[in-house]
Protein backbone atom coordinates (compact mmCIF):
# COMPACT_ATOMS: atom_id res chain seq x y z
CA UNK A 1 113.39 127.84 99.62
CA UNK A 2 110.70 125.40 97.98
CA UNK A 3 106.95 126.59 97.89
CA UNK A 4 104.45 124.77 100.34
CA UNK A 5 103.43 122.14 98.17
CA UNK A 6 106.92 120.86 97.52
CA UNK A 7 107.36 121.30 101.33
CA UNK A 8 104.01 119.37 101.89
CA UNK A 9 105.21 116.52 99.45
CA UNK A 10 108.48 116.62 101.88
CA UNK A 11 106.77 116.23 104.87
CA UNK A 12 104.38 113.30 103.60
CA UNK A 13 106.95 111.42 102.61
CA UNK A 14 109.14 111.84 105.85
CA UNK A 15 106.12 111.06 108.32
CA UNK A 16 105.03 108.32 106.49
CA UNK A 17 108.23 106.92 106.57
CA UNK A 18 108.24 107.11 110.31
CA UNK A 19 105.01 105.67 110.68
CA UNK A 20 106.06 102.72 108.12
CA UNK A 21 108.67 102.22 111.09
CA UNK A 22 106.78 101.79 113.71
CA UNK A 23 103.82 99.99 111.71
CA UNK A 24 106.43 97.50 110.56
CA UNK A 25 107.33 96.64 114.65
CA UNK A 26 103.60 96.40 115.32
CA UNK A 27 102.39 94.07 112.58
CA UNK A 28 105.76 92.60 110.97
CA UNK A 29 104.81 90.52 107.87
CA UNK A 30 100.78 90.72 108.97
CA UNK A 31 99.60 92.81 106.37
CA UNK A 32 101.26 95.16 104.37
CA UNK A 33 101.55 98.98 104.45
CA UNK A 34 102.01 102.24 101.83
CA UNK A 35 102.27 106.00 102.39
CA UNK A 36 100.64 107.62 99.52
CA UNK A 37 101.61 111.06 98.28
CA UNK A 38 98.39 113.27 98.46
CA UNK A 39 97.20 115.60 96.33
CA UNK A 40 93.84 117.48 97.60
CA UNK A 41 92.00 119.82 94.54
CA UNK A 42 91.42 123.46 96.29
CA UNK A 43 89.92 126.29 93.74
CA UNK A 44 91.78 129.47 93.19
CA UNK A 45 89.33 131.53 94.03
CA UNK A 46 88.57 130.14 97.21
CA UNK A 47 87.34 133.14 99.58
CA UNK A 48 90.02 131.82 102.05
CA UNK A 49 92.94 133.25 99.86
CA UNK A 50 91.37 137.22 100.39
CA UNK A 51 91.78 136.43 103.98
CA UNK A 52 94.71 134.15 105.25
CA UNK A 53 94.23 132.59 108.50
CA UNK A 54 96.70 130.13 109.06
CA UNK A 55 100.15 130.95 110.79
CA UNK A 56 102.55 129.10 109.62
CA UNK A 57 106.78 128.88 110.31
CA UNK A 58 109.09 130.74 112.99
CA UNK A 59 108.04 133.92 114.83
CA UNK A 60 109.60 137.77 113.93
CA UNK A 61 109.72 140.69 115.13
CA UNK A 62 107.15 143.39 113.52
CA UNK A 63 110.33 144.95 111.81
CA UNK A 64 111.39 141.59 110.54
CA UNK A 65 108.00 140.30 109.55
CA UNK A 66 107.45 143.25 107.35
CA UNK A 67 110.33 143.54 105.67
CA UNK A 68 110.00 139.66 105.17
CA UNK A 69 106.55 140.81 103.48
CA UNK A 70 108.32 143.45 101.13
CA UNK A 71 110.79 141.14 100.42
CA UNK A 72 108.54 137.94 99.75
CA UNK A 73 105.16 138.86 99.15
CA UNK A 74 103.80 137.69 101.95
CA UNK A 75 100.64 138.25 104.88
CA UNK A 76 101.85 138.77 107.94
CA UNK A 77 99.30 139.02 111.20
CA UNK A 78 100.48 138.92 114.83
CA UNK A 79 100.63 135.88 117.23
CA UNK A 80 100.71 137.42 120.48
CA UNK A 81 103.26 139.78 120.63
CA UNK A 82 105.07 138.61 117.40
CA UNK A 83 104.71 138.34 113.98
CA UNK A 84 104.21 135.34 111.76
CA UNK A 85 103.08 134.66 108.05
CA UNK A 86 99.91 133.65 107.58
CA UNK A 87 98.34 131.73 104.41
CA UNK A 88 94.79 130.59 103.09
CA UNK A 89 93.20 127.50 104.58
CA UNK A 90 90.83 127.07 101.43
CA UNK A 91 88.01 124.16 101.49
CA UNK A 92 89.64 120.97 100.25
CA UNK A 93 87.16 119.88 96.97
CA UNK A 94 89.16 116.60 95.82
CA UNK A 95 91.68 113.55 96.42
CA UNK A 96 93.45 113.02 93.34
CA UNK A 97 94.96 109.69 94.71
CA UNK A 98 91.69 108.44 95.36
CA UNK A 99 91.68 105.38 92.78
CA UNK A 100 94.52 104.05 94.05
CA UNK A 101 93.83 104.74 98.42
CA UNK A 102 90.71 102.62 97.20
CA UNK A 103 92.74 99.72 95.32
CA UNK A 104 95.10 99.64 98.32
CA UNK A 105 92.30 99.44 100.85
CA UNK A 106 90.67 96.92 98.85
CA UNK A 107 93.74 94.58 98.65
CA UNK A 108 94.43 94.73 102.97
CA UNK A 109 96.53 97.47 102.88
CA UNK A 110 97.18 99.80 105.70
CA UNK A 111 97.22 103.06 103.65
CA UNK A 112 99.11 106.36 105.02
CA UNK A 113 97.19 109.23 103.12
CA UNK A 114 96.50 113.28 102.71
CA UNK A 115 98.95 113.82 105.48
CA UNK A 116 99.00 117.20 106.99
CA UNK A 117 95.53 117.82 104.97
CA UNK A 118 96.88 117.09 101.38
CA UNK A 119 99.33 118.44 99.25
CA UNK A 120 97.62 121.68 97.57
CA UNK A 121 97.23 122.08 94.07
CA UNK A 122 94.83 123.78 91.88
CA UNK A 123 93.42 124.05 88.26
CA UNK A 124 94.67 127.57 86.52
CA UNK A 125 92.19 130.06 84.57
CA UNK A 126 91.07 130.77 81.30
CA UNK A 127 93.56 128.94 78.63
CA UNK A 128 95.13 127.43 82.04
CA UNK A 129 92.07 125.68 82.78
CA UNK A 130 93.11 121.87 81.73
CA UNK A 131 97.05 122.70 84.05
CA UNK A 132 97.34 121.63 87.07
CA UNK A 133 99.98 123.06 89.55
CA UNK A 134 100.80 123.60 93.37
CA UNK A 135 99.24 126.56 94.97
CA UNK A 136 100.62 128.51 98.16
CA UNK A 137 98.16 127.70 101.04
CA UNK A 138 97.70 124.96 103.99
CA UNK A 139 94.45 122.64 103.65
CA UNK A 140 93.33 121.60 107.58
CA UNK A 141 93.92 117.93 108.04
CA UNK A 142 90.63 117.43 109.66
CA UNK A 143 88.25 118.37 106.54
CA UNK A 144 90.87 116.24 104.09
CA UNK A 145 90.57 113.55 106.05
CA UNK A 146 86.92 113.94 106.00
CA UNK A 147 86.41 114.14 102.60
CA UNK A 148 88.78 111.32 102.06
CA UNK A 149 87.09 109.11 104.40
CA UNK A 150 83.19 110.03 102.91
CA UNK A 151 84.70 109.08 99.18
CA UNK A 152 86.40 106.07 100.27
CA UNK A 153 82.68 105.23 101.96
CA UNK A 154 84.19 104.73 105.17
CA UNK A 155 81.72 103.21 108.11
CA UNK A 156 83.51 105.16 110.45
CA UNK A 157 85.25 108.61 110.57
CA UNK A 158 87.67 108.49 113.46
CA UNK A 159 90.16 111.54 114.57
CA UNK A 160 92.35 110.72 116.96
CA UNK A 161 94.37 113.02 119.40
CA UNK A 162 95.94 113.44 122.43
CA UNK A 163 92.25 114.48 123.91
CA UNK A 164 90.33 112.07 125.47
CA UNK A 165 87.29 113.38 124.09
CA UNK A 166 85.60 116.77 123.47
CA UNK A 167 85.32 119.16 126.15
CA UNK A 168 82.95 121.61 126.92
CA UNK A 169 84.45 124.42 129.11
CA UNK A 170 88.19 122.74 128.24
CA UNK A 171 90.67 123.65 130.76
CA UNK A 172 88.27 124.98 133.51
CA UNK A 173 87.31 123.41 136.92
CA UNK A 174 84.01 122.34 135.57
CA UNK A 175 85.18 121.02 132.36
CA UNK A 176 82.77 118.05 131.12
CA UNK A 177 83.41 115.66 128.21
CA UNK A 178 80.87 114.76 125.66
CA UNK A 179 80.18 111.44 125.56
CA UNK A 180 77.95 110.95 122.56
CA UNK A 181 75.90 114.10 120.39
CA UNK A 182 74.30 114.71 117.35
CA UNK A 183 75.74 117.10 114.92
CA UNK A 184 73.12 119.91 115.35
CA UNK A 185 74.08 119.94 118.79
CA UNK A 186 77.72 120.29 118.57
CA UNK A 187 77.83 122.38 115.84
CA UNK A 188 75.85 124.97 118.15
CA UNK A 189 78.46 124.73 120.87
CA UNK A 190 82.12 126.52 120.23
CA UNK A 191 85.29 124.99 120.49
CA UNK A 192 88.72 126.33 119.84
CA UNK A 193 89.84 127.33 116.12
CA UNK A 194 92.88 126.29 116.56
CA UNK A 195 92.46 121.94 117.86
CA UNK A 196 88.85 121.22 118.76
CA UNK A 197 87.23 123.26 116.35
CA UNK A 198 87.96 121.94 113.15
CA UNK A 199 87.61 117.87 114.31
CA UNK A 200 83.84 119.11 115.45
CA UNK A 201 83.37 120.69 112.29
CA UNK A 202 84.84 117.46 110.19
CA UNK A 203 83.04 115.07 112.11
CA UNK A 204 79.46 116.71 111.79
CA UNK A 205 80.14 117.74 108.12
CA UNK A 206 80.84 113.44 107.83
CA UNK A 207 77.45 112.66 109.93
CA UNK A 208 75.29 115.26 108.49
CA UNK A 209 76.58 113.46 104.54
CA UNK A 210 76.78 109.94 105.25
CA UNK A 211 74.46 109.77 107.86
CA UNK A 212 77.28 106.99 109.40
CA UNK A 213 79.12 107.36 113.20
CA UNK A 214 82.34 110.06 113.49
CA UNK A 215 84.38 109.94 116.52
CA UNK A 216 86.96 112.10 118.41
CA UNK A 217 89.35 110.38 121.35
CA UNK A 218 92.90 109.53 122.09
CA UNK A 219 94.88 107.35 120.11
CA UNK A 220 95.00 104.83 123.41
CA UNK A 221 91.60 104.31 123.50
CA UNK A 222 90.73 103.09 119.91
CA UNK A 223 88.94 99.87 121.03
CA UNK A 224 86.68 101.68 123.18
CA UNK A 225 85.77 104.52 120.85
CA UNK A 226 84.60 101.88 118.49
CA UNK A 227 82.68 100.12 121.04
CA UNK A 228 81.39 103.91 122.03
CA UNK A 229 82.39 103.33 125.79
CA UNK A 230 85.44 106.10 125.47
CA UNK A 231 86.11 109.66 123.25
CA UNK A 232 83.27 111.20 121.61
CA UNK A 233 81.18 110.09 119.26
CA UNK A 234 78.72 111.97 117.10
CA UNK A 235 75.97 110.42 115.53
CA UNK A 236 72.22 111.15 114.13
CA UNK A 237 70.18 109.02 115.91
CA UNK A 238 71.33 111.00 119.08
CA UNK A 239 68.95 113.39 121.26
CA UNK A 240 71.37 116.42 122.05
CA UNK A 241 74.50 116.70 123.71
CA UNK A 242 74.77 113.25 126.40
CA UNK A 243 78.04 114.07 128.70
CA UNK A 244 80.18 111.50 130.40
């Protein structure tokens, strides 16, 4: 069994791959393409490791899970009625690979980075201080791709899903979607932890820095996000919360 930063490393590499595929069917010989290997700077002493959050592999039973959690060292919490393990989701701080994402971008490259939210690694104490090493946890996609986007100097912060846009009352007869809002506004509304949540949270954290356009839609409707006619897009200059 490899920890989760070999596993992250793994799973880069594999889903780039894929998306090299079907980038290389789109665009053959237009312009060219890398995945990058990730690695995302999280601090040790994050808060997020006294408290894991994020489930993570197959569900047990309670008598599995816990002797799982003797045997490992593991968290276990329940997800509905089973068991799962459960790991920190600590603030990403830093893209390692930065340099060269920027190089790449700068040369016409499509550039496949911080997959899954990075591959976690973190600086050790004391006489450690200067090593460098993977660390058991799960950063969220959303807030690497943030911060990679707001160091690269992005115009545009775009997260794209199988939403159309974001939803207030998701799921419910009088479910609306948000056309355009500020970040104040949306950051006062809740969404779900688990999808919605974090993209609002990214996006604002990008508008409220950078003072530039985020956006949240579905990957069909790229053109019109960017011409602000489809998803959601959150920006300063906008008065409140303006619904489609």
């Amino acid at each position: 069994t490899y920890p989760l930063d070999v596993l992250g490393a793994q799973t880069e590499g594999m889903i780039g791959y894929m998306i090299e595929q079907e980038l290389g069917n789109l665009l053959p010989f237009e312009r060219p393409f890398a995945t990058l290997l990730t690695m995302v700077e999280v601090d040790a002493r994050d808060p997020a490791f006294g408290n894991p959050t994020k489930f993570i592999g197959p569900v047990y039973s309670k008598e599995a899970a816990d002797r799982l959690a003797a045997e490992k060292g593991w968290v276990v919490k329940p997800d509905g009625d089973k068991w799962r393990r459960v790991v920190a989701s600590p603030e990403p701080k830093r893209i390692f690979q930065l340099r060269p994402i920027k190089w790449l971008v700068e040369h016409n490259t499509i550039v496949i980075a911080a997959g899954g939210g990075g591959i976690p690694a973190a600086y050790g104490q004391g006489a450690d201080h200067h090593k460098l090493a993977g660390i058991e946890c799960v950063i969220d996609k959303d807030l690497a791709t943030e911060l990679l986007a707001r160091e690269l100097g992005a115009d545009m912060y775009v997260m794209l899903t199988d939403a159309p846009a974001v939803y207030v009352d998701w799921g419910k007869p009088g479910q609306r979607a948000i056309r355009r809002a500020s970040p104040d506004a949306l950051s006062a509304m809740t969404f779900a932890a688990g999808s919605m949540g974090p993209k609002v949270e990214a996006a604002c954290r990008f508008v409220r820095s950078t003072g530039k356009r985020a956006a949240i839609g579905e990957l069909a409707d790229l053109g019109r996000i960017l011409a602000g006619e489809a998803g959601t897009t959150i920006a300063a200059d906008t008065k409140g919360i303006v619904y489609a």
